[in-house]
Protein backbone atom coordinates (compact mmCIF):
# COMPACT_ATOMS: atom_id res chain seq x y z
CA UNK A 1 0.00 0.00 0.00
CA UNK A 2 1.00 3.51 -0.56
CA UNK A 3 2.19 5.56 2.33
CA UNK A 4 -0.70 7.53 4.24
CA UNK A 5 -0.19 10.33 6.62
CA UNK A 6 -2.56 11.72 9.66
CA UNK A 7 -1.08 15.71 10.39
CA UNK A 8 -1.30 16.24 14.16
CA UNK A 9 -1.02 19.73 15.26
CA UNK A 10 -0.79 21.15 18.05
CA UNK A 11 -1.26 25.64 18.85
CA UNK A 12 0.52 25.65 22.61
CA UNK A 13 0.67 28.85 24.76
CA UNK A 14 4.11 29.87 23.76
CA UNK A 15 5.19 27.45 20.32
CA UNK A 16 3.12 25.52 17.70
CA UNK A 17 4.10 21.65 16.50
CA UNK A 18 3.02 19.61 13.70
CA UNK A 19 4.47 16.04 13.17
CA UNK A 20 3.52 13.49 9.85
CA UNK A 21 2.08 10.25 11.46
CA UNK A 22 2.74 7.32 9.19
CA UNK A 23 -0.75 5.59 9.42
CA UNK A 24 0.37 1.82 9.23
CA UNK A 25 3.84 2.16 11.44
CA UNK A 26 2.20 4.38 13.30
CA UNK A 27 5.99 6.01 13.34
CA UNK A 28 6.15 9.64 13.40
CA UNK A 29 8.12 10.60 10.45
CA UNK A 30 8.46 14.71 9.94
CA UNK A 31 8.10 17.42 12.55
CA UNK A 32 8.44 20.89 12.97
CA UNK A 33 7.85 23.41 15.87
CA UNK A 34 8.19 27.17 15.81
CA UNK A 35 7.53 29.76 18.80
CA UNK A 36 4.34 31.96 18.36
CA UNK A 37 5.44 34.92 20.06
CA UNK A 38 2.23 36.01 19.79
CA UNK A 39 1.67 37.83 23.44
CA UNK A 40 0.00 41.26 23.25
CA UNK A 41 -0.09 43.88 25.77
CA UNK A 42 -3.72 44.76 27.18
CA UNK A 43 -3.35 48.70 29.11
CA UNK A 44 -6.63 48.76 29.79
CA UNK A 45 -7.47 45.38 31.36
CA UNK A 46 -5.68 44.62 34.70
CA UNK A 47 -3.97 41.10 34.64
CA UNK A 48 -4.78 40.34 30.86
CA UNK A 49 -3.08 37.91 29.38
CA UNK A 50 -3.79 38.07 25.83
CA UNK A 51 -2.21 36.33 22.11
CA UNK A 52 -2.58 37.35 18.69
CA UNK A 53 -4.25 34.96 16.64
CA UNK A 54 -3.35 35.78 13.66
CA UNK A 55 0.61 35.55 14.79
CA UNK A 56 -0.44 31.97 15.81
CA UNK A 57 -1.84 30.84 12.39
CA UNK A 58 1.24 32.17 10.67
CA UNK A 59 3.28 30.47 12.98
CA UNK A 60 1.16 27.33 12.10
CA UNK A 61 1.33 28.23 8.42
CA UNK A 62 5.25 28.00 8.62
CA UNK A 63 5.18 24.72 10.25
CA UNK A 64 2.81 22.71 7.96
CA UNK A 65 4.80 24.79 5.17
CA UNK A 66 7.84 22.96 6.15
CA UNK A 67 6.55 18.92 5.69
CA UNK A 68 7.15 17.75 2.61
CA UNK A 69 4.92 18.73 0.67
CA UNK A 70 4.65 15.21 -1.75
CA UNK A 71 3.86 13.78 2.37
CA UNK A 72 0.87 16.43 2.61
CA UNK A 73 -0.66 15.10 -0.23
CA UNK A 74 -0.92 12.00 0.86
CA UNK A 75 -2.78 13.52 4.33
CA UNK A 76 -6.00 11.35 4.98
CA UNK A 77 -6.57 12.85 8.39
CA UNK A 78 -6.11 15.95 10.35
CA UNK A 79 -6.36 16.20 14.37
CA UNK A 80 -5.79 19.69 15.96
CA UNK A 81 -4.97 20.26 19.79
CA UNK A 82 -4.33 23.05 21.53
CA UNK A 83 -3.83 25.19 24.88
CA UNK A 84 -7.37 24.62 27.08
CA UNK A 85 -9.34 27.40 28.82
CA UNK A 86 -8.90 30.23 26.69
CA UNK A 87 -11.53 32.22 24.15
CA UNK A 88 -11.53 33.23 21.14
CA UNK A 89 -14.39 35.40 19.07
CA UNK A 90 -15.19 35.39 15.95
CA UNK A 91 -17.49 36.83 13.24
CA UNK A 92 -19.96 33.30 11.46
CA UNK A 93 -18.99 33.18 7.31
CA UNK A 94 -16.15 36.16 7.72
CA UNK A 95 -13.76 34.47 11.01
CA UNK A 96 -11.04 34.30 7.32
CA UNK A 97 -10.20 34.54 3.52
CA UNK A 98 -8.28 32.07 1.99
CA UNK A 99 -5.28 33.40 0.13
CA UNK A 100 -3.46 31.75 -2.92
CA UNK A 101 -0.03 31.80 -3.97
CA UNK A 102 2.73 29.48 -6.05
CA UNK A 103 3.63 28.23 -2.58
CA UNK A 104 0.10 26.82 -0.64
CA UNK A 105 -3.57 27.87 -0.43
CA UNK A 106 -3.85 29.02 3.07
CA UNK A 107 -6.30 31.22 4.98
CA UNK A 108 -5.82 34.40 7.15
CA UNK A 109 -7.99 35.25 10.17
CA UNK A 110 -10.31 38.62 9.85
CA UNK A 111 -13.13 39.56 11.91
CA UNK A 112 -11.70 37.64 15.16
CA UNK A 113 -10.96 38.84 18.62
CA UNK A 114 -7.79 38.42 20.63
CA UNK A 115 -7.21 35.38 22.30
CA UNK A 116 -8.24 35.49 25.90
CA UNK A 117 -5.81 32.58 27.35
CA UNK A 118 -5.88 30.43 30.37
CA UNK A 119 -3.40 32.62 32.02
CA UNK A 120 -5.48 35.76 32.14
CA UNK A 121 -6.49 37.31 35.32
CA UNK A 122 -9.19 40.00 34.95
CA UNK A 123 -11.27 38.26 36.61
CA UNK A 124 -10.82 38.92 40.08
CA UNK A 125 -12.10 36.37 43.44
CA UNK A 126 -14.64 38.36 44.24
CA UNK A 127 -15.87 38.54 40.54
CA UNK A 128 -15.98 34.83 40.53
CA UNK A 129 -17.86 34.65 43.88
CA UNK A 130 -20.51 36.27 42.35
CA UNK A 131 -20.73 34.19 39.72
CA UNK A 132 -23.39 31.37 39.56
CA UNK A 133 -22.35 28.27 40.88
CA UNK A 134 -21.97 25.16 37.97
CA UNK A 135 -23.64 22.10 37.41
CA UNK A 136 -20.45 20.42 37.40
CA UNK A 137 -17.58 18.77 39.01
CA UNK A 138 -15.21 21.15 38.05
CA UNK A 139 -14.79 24.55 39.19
CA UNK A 140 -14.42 27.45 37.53
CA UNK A 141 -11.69 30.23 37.22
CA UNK A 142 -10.06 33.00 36.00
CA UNK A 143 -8.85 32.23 32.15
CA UNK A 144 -11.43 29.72 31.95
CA UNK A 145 -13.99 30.62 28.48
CA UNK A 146 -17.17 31.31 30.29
CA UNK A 147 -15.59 33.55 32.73
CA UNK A 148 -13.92 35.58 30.29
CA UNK A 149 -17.55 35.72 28.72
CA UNK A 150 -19.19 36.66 31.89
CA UNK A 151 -16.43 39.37 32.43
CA UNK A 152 -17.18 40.78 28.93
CA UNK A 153 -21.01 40.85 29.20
CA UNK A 154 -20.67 42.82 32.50
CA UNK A 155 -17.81 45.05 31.77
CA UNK A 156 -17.78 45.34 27.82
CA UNK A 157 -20.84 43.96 26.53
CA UNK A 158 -20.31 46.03 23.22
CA UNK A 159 -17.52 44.68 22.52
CA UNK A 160 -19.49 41.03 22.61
CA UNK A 161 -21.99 42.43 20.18
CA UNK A 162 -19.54 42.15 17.43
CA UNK A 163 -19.15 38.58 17.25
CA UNK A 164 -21.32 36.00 16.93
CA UNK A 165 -18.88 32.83 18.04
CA UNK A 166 -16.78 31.67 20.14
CA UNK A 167 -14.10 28.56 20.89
CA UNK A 168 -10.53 27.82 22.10
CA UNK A 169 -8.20 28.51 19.36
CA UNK A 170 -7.98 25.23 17.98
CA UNK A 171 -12.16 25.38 17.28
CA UNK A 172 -11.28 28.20 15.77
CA UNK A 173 -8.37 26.77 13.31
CA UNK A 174 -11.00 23.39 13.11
CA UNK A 175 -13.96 25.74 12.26
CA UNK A 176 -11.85 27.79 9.87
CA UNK A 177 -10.55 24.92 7.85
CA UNK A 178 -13.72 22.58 7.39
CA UNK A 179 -15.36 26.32 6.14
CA UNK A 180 -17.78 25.94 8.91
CA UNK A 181 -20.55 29.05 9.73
CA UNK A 182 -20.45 27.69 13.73
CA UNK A 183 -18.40 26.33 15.97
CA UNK A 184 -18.24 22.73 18.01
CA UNK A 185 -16.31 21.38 20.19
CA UNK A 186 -15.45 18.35 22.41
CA UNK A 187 -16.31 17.37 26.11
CA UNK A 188 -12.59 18.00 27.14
CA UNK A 189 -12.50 21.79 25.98
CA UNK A 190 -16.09 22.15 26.63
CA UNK A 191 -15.30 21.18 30.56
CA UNK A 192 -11.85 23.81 30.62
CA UNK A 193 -14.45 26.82 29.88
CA UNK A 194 -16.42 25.73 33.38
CA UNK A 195 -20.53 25.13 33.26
CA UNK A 196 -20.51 22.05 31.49
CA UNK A 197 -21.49 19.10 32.61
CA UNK A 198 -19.39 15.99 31.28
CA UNK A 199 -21.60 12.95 32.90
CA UNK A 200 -24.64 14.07 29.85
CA UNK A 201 -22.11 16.75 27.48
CA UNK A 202 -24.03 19.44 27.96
CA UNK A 203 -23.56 23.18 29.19
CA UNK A 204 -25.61 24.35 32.06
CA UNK A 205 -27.84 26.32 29.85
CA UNK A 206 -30.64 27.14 32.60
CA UNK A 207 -27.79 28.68 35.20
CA UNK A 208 -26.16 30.70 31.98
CA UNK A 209 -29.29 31.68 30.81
CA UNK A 210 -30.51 32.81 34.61
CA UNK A 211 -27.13 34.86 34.75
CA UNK A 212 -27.70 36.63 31.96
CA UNK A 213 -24.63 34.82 29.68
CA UNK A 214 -25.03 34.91 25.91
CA UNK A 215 -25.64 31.49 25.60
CA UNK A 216 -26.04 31.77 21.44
CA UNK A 217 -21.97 31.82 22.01
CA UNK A 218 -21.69 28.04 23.03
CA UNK A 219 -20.08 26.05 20.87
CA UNK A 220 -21.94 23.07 20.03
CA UNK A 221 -20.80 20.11 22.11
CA UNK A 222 -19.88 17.02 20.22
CA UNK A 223 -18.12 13.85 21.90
CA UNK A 224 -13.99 13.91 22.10
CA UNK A 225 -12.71 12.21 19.15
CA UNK A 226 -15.59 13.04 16.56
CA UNK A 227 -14.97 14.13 13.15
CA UNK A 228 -16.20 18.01 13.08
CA UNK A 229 -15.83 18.30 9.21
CA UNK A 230 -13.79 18.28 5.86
CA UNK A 231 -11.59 20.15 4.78
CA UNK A 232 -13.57 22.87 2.58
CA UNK A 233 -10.23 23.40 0.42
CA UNK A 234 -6.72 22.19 -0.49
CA UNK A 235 -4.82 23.71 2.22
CA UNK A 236 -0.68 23.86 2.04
CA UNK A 237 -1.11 20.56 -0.08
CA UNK A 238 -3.36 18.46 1.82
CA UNK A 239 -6.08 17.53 -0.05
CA UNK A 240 -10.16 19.41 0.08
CA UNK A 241 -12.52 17.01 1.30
CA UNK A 242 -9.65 15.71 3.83
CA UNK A 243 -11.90 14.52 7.74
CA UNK A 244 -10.01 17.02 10.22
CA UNK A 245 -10.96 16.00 13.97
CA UNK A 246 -12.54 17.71 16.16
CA UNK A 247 -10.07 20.13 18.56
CA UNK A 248 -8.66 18.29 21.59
CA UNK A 249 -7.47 19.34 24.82
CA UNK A 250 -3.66 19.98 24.51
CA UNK A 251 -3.31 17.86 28.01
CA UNK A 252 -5.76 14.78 27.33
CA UNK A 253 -3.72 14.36 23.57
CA UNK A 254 -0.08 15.18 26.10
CA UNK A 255 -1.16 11.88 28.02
CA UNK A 256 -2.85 9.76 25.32
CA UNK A 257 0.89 10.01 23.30
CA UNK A 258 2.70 8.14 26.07
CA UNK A 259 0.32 6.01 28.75
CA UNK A 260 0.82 2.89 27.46
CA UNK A 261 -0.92 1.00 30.20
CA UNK A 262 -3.63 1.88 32.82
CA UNK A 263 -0.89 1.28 35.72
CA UNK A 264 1.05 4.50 34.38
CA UNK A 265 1.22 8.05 35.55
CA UNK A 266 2.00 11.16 33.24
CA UNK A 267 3.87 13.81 34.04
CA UNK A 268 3.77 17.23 32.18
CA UNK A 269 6.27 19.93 32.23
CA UNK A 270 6.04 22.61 29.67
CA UNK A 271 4.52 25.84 30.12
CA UNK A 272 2.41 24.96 33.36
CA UNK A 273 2.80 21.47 35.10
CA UNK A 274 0.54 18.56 35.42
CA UNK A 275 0.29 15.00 36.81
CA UNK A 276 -2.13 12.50 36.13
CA UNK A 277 -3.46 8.60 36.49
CA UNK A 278 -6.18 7.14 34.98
CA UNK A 279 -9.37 6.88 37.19
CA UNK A 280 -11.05 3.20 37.00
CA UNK A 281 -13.69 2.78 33.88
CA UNK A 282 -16.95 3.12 36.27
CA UNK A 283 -15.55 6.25 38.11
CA UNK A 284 -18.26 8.94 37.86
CA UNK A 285 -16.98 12.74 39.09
CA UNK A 286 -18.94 14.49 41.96
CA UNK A 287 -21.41 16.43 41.38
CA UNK A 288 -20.20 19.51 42.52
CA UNK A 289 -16.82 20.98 42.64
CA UNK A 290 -14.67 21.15 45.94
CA UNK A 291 -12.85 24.30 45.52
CA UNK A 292 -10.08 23.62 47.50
CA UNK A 293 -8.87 20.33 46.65
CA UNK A 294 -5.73 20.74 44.46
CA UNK A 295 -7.01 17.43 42.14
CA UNK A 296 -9.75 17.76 39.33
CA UNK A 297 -10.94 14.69 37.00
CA UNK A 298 -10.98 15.69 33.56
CA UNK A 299 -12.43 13.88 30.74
CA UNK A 300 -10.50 11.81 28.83
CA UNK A 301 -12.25 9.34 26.05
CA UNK A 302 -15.19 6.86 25.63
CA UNK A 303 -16.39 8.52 28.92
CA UNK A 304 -13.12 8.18 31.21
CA UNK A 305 -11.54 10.78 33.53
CA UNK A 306 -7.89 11.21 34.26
CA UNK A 307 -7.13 12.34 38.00
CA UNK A 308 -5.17 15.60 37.64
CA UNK A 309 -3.00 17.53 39.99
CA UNK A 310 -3.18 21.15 37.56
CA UNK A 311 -0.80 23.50 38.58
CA UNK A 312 -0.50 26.93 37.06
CA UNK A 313 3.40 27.00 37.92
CA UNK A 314 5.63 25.15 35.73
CA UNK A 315 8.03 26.15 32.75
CA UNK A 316 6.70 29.43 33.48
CA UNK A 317 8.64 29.81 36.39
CA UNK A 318 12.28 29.40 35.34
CA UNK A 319 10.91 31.31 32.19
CA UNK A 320 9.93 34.57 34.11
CA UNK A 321 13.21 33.46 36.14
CA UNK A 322 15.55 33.81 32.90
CA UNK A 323 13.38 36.73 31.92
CA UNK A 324 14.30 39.11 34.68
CA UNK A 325 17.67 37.90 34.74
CA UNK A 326 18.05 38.97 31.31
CA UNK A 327 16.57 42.78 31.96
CA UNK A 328 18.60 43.03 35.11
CA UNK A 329 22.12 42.21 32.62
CA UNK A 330 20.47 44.61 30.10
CA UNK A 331 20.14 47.52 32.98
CA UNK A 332 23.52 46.87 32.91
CA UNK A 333 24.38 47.49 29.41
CA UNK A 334 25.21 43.65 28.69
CA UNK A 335 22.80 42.10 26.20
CA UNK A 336 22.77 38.18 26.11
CA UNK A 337 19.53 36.41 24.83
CA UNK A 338 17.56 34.55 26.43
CA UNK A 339 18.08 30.90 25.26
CA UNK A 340 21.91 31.58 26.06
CA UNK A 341 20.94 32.60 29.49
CA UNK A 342 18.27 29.61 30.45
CA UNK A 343 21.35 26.96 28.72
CA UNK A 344 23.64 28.44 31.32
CA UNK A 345 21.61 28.38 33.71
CA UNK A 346 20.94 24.64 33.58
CA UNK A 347 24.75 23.75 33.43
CA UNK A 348 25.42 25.94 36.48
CA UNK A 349 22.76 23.70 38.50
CA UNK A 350 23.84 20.86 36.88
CA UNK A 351 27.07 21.38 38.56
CA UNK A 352 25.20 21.81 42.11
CA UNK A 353 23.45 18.50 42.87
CA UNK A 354 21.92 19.99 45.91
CA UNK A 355 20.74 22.33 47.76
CA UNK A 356 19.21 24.10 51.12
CA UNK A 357 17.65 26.51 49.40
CA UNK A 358 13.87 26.51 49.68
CA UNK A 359 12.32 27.90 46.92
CA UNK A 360 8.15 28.01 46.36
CA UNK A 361 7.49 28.58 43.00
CA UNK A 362 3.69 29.72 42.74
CA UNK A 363 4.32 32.86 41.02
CA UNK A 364 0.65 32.14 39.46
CA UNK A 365 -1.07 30.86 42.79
CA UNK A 366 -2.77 28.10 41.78
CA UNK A 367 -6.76 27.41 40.84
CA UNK A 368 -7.32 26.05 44.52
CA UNK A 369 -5.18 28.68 46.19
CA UNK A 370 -5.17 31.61 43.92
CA UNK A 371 -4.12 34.06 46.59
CA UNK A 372 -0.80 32.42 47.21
CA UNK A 373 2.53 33.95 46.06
CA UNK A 374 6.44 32.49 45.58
CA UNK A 375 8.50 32.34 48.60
CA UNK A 376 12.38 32.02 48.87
CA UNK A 377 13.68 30.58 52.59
CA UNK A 378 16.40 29.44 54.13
CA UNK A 379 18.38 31.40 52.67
CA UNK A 380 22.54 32.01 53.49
CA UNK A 381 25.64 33.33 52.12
CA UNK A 382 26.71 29.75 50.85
CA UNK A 383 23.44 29.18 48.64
CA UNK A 384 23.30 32.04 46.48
CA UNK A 385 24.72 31.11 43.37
CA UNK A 386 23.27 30.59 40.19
CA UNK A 387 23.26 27.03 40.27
CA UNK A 388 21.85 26.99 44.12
CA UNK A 389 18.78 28.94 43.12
CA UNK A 390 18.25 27.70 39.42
CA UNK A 391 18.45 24.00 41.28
CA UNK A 392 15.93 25.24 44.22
CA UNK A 393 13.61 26.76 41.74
CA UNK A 394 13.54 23.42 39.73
CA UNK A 395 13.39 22.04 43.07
CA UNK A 396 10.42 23.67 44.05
CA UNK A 397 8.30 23.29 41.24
CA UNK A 398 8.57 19.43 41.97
CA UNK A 399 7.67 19.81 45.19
CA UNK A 400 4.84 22.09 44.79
CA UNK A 401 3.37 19.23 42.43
CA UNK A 402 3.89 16.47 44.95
CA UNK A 403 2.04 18.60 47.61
CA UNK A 404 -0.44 18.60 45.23
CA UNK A 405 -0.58 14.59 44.13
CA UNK A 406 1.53 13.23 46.84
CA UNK A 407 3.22 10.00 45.81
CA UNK A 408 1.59 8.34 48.40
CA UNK A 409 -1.76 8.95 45.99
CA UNK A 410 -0.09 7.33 43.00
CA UNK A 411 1.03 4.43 45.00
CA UNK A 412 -2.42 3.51 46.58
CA UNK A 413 -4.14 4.19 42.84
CA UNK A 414 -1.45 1.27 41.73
CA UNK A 415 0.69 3.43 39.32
CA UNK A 416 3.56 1.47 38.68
CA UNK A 417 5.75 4.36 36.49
CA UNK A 418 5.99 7.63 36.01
CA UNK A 419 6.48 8.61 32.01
CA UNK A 420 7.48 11.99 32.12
CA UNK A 421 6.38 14.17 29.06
CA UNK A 422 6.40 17.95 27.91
CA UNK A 423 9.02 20.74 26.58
CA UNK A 424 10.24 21.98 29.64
CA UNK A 425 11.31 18.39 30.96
CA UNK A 426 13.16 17.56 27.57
CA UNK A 427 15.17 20.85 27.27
CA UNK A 428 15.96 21.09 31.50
CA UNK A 429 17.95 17.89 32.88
CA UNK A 430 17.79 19.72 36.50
CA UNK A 431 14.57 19.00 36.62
CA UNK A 432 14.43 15.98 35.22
CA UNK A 433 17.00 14.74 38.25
CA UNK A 434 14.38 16.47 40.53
CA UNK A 435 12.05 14.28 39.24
CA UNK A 436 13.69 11.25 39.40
CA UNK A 437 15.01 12.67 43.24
CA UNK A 438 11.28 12.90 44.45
CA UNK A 439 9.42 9.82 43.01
CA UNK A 440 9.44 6.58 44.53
CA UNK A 441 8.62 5.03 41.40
CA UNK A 442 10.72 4.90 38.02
CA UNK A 443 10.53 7.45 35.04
CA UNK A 444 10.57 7.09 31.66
CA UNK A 445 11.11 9.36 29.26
CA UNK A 446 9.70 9.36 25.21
CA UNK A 447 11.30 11.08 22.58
CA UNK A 448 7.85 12.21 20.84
CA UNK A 449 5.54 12.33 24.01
CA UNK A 450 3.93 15.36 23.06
CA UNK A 451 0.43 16.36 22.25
CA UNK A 452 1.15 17.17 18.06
CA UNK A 453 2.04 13.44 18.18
CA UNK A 454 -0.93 12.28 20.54
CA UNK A 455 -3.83 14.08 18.68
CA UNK A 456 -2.68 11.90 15.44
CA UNK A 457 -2.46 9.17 17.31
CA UNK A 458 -5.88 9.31 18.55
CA UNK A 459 -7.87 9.82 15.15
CA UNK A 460 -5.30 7.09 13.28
CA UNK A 461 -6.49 4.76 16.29
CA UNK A 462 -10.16 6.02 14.97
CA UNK A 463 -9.40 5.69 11.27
């Protein structure tokens, strides 16, 4: 048989990936990843945190542009993750316009909003508290979809009036392609927005509708892993009339690359941090959310729930750590980028295998402690190199993690292993010696644990 190809992509908070999934070997053959560096600045909203989405479809557009192309054509699938929580608007029939050139057919976003991500924080704890409470077993927070919506409808409902739909960004890119006038979208982004109950797949409609939300913004909710379309024309080489999936949670298709049996634990390190088991087949979630327990069940496939310990403080941390080391050299009048800064970094602490530095890393809080801030202790003249603190920060980010799924959780669920996952693990061996420090069970790595890979995965597995 001819070769066949299923394109996973996946549109992260801070870099885009796209990998070529032979559909017999079920080998990943091409990749390519690109940052999006598509942050804007928001003056006029406190805490916004904010992208530019049509940064992150050129970004996108470069990747796919860089498969071979004589692969594309052979595409018979396409599956689309992408970062959870966030919203995007958009105008029905006008969200883009396709362009043509000698290179690729492509399209280019018009008539859409900014990105509202999961790591935006207008919305403040006593805007939530007012708030209706969900129908659901999850709570809700700042960043989360409906939030954002709620925040708009109070504080700019003009601005609402200008659109007609809404979805994560990866609806949107799904929507976009298949040519479609609405927007759906599965149980496991449908659940990171808040107000939707995943036992039945359904929003709370009565409480949004009672509260005044614009409930004709809902995304139509279809089950994870459905087809949402075809692909309305050739796009970069792939084929019209190609099935694209419907968009999947970045951290569901993050796990589904790499647990290879029930008994195994994932652990995510790339922008934020996560770690998760699989909850037994006939687990149903509570009914209602406890709002401080640092573990939420989110929906996984054919009706499943993983166990996850979410934690806003991850990558993030040793980026903002590289980021203000970088303007304090620069205040100097020494200008060293970034990437050289973070690599140097790592070998310092790699040279420093331990130490008494305490560091707590929740910069962000977290969703069941929002108010809480980092916190450096123990501090003394003998621990305030670079490799002492960039090992205590890795350090701490473990350790806030294990306070929030202590080891003695995985052990009674009957993990066996640890496979540790994400961009921030593969690039940092610090903390991947942190890791291996703190767990009383062994850790395996993959080279293509990711969630580009894992979305193909899952819709070959359908195909």
């Amino acid at each position: 048989m001819a070769a066949q190809y299923v394109l996973g992509m996946d549109l992260g908070t801070t870099s885009i990936k796209v990998v070529l999934l032979d559909s017999q070997s079920k080998s990943v053959t091409d990749s390519c990843a690109f940052p999006t560096n598509s942050d804007v600045n928001n003056e006029e909203v406190e805490h916004a945190k904010e992208q530019d989405p049509a940064r992150i479809i050129s970004t996108l557009d470069r990747c796919v542009a860089a498969l071979p192309k004589e692969k594309l054509n052979k595409v018979i699938c396409i599956g689309v993750s992408g970062q959870m929580h966030g919203v995007v608007f958009w105008k029905s029939k006008t969200g883009c316009k396709w362009s043509s050139s000698d290179a690729s057919h492509t399209f280019i976003p018009q008539d859409v909003s900014r990105l509202v991500t999961w790591q935006d924080g207008r919305c403040s704890s006593d805007f939530l508290s007012s708030l209706p409470k969900p129908e659901s077993h999850l709570i809700v927070a700042t960043g989360f979809g409906c939030a954002s919506i709620f925040w708009y409808t109070k504080h700019r409902p003009a601005f609402l009036s200008e659109f007609s739909v809404a979805g994560t960004i990866q609806d949107y890119v799904v929507s976009m392609l298949c040519g479609s006038e609405g927007c759906i979208m599965t149980g496991q982004n449908a659940a990171s927005w808040g107000y939707f109950n995943t036992p039945n797949n359904q929003w709370n409609l009565e409480i949004l509708k009672g509260a005044g939300f614009p409930v004709h913004l809902l995304p139509v909710p279809v089950e994870s892993g459905s087809i949402a379309g075809r692909t309305c024309s050739e796009w970069h080489g792939i084929p019209a009339d190609t099935p694209v999936g419907a968009a999947l949670g970045d951290f569901q298709c993050s796990v589904y690359s790499c647990m290879r049996d029930k008994a195994d634990a994932v652990l995510n390190l790339s922008t934020s941090a996560q770690l998760t088991f699989a909850m037994p087949a006939d687990f149903t979630p509570p009914t209602a959310p406890d709002p401080v327990s640092p573990i939420a069940y989110f929906p996984y496939f054919h009706n499943t729930y993983l166990a996850v310990a979410a934690s806003l403080n991850g990558g993030n941390v040793m980026a903002t750590f590289v980021g203000m080391l970088t303007s304090w050299m620069k205040e100097f009048g020494v200008e060293l980028s970034e990437s050289k800064v973070y690599s140097t970094l790592v070998q310092c602490a790699l040279t420093q295998p331990s130490t008494d530095l305490c560091v707590t890393p929740t910069l962000l809080g977290e969703r069941h402690d929002p108010t809480s801030l980092s916190l450096v202790s123990n501090i003394s003249p003998t621990n305030l190199s670079l490799g002492h603190v960039t090992r205590g920060i890795c350090k701490g980010i473990l350790a806030n993690l294990a306070t929030m799924m202590p080891p003695q959780m995985l052990l009674a669920a009957g993990v066996k292993r640890i496979m540790g996952s994400g961009s921030a693990l593969s690039r940092n061996q610090v903390l991947k010696q942190e890791v291996e420090r703190m767990s009383p069970l062994p850790v395996v790595y993959g080279e293509d644990v990711d969630s580009a890979v894992g979305v193909a995965m899952v819709f070959n597995d359908r195909l």
